[in-house]
N, C-alpha and C. Protein backbone atom coordinates (compact mmCIF):
# COMPACT_ATOMS: atom_id res chain seq x y z
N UNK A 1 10.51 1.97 26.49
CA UNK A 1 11.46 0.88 26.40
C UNK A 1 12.31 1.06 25.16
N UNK A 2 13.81 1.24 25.00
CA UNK A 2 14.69 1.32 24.57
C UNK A 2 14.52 0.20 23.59
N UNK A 3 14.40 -0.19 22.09
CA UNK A 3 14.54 -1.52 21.15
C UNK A 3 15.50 -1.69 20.67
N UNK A 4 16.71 -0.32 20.39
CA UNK A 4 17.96 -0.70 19.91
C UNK A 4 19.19 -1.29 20.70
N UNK A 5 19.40 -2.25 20.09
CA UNK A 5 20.72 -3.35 20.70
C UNK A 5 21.95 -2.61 20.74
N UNK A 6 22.35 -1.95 21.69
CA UNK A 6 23.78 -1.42 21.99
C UNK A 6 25.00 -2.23 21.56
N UNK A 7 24.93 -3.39 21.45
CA UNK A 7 25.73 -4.43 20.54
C UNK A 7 25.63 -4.90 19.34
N UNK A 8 24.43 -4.33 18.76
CA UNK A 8 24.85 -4.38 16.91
C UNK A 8 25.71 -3.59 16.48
N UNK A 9 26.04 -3.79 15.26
CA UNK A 9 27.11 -3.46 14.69
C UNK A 9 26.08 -2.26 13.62
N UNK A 10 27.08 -1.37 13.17
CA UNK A 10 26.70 -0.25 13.17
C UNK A 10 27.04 -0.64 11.25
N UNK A 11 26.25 0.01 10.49
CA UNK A 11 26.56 0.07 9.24
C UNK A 11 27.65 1.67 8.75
N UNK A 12 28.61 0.22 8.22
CA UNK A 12 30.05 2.07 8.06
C UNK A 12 29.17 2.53 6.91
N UNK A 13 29.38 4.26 7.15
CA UNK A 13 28.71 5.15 6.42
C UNK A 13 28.96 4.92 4.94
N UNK A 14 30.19 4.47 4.44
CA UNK A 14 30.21 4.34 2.73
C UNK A 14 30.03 3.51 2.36
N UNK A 15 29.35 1.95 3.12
CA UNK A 15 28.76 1.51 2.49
C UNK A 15 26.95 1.34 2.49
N UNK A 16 26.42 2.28 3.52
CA UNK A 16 25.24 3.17 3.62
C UNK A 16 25.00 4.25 2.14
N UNK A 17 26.13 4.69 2.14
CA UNK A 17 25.67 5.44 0.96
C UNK A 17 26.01 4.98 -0.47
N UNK A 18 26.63 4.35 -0.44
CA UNK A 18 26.30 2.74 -1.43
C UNK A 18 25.40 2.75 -1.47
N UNK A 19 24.76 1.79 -0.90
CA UNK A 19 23.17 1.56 -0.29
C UNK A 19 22.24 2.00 -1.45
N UNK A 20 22.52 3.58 -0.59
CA UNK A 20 21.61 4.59 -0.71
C UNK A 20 21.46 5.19 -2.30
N UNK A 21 21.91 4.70 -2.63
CA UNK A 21 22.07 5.39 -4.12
C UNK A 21 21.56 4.01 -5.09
N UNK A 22 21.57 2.90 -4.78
CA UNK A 22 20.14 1.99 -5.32
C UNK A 22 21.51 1.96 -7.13
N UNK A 23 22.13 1.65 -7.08
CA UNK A 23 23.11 0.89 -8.15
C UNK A 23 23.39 0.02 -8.35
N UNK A 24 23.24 -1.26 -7.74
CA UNK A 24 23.63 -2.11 -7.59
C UNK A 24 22.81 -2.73 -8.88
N UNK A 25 21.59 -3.01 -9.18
CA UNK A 25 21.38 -3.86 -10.24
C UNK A 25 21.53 -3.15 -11.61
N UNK A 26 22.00 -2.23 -12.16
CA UNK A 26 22.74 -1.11 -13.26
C UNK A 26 23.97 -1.51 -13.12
N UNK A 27 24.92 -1.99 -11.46
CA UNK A 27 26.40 -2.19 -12.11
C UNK A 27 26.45 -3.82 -12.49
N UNK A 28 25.21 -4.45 -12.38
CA UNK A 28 25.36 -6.17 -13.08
C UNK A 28 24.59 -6.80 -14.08
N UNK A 29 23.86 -4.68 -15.05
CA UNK A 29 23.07 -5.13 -16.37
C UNK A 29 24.45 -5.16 -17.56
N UNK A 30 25.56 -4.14 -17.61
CA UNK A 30 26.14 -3.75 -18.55
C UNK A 30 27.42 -4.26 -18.21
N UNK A 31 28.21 -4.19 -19.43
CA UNK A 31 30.11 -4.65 -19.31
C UNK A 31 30.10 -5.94 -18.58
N UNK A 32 31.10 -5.95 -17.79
CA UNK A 32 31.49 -6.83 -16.93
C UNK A 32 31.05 -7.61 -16.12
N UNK A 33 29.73 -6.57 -15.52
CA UNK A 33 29.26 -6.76 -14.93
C UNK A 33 27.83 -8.02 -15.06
N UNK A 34 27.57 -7.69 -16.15
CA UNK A 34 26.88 -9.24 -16.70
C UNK A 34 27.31 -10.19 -16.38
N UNK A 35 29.06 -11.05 -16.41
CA UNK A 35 29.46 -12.04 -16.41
C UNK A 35 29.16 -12.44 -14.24
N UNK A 36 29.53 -11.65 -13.67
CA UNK A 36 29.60 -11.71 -12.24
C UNK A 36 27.44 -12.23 -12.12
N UNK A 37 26.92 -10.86 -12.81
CA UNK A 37 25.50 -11.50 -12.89
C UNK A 37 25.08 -12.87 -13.04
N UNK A 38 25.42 -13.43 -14.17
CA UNK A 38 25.46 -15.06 -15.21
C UNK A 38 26.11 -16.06 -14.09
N UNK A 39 27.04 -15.45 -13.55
CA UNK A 39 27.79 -16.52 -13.19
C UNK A 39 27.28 -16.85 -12.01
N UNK A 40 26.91 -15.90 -11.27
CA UNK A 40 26.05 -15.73 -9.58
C UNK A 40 24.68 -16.74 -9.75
N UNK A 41 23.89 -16.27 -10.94
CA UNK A 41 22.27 -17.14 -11.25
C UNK A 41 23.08 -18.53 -11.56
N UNK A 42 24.06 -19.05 -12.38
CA UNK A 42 24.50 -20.29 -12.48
C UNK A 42 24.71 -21.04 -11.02
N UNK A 43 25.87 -20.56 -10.28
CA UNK A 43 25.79 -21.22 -9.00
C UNK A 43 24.65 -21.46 -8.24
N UNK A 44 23.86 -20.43 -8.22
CA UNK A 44 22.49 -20.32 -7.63
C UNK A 44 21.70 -21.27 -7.87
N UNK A 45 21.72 -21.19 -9.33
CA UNK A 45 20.58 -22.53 -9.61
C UNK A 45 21.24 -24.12 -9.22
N UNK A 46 22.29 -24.38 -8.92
CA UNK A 46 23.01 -25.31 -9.01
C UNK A 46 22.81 -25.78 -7.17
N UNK A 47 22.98 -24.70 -6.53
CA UNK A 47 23.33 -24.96 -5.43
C UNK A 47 21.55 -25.22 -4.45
N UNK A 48 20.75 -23.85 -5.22
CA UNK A 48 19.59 -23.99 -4.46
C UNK A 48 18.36 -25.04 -4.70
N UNK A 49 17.26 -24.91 -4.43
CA UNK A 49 16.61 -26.39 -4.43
C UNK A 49 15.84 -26.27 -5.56
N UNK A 50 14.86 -26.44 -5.68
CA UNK A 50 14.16 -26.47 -7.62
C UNK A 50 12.77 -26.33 -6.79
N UNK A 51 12.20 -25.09 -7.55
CA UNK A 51 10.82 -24.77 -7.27
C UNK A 51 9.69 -26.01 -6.97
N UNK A 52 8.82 -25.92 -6.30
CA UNK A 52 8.63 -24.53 -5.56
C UNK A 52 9.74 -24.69 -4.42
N UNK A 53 10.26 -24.08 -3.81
CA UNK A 53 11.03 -23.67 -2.40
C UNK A 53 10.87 -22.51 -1.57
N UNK A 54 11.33 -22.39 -0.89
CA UNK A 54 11.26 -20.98 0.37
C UNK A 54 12.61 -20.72 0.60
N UNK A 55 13.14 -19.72 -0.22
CA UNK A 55 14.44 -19.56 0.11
C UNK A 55 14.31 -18.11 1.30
N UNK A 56 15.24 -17.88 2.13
CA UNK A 56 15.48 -16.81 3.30
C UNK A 56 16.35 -15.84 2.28
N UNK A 57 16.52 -14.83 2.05
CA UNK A 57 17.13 -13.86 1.60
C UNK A 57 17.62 -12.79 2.65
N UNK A 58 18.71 -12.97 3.25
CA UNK A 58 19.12 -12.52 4.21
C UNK A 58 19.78 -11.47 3.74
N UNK A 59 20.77 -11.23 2.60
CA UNK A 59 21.46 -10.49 2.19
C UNK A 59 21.53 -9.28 2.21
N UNK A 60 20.38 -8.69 2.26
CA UNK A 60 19.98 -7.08 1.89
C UNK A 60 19.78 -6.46 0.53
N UNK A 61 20.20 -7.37 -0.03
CA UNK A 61 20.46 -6.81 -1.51
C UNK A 61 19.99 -6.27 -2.23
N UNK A 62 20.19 -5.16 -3.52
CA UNK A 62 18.67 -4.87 -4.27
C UNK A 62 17.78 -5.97 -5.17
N UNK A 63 17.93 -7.42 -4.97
CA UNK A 63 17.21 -8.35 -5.32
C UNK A 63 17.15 -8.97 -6.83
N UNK A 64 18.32 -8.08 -6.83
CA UNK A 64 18.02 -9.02 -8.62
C UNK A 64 18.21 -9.97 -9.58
N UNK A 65 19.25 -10.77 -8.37
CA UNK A 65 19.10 -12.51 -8.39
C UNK A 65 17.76 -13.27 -8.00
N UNK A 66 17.52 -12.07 -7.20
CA UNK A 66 15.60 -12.96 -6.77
C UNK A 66 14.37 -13.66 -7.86
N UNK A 67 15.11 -13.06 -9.08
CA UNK A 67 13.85 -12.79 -10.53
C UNK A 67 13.84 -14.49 -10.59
């Protein structure tokens, strides 16, 4: 039995190899990239519920708003 959905959507290759190269929490320790960090955990805490909670993390992300 066949499990892959002929109607998902296919991940475009450059941002697979994005992905794949695991940068993402290095481009939001240094420069600029701190403020986008700061500012993301601010909304976050603002918007989401106050421990304990069960948040869904759908995103994919490398998780480092999760801390």
């Amino acid at each position: 039995m066949d499990t892959e959905d002929a109607t998902a959507p296919v991940l475009a290759e450059e941002i697979a190899a994005y992905d794949g190269r695991d940068e993402e929490d290095g481009r939001l320790r240094p420069g600029a990239g701190r403020l986008e960090f700061r500012r993301t955990r601010d909304v976050l805490r603002r918007l989401l519920p106050p421990a304990p909670a069960r948040i869904l993390d759908v995103g994919g992300g490398s998780g480092v708003h999760a801390q």
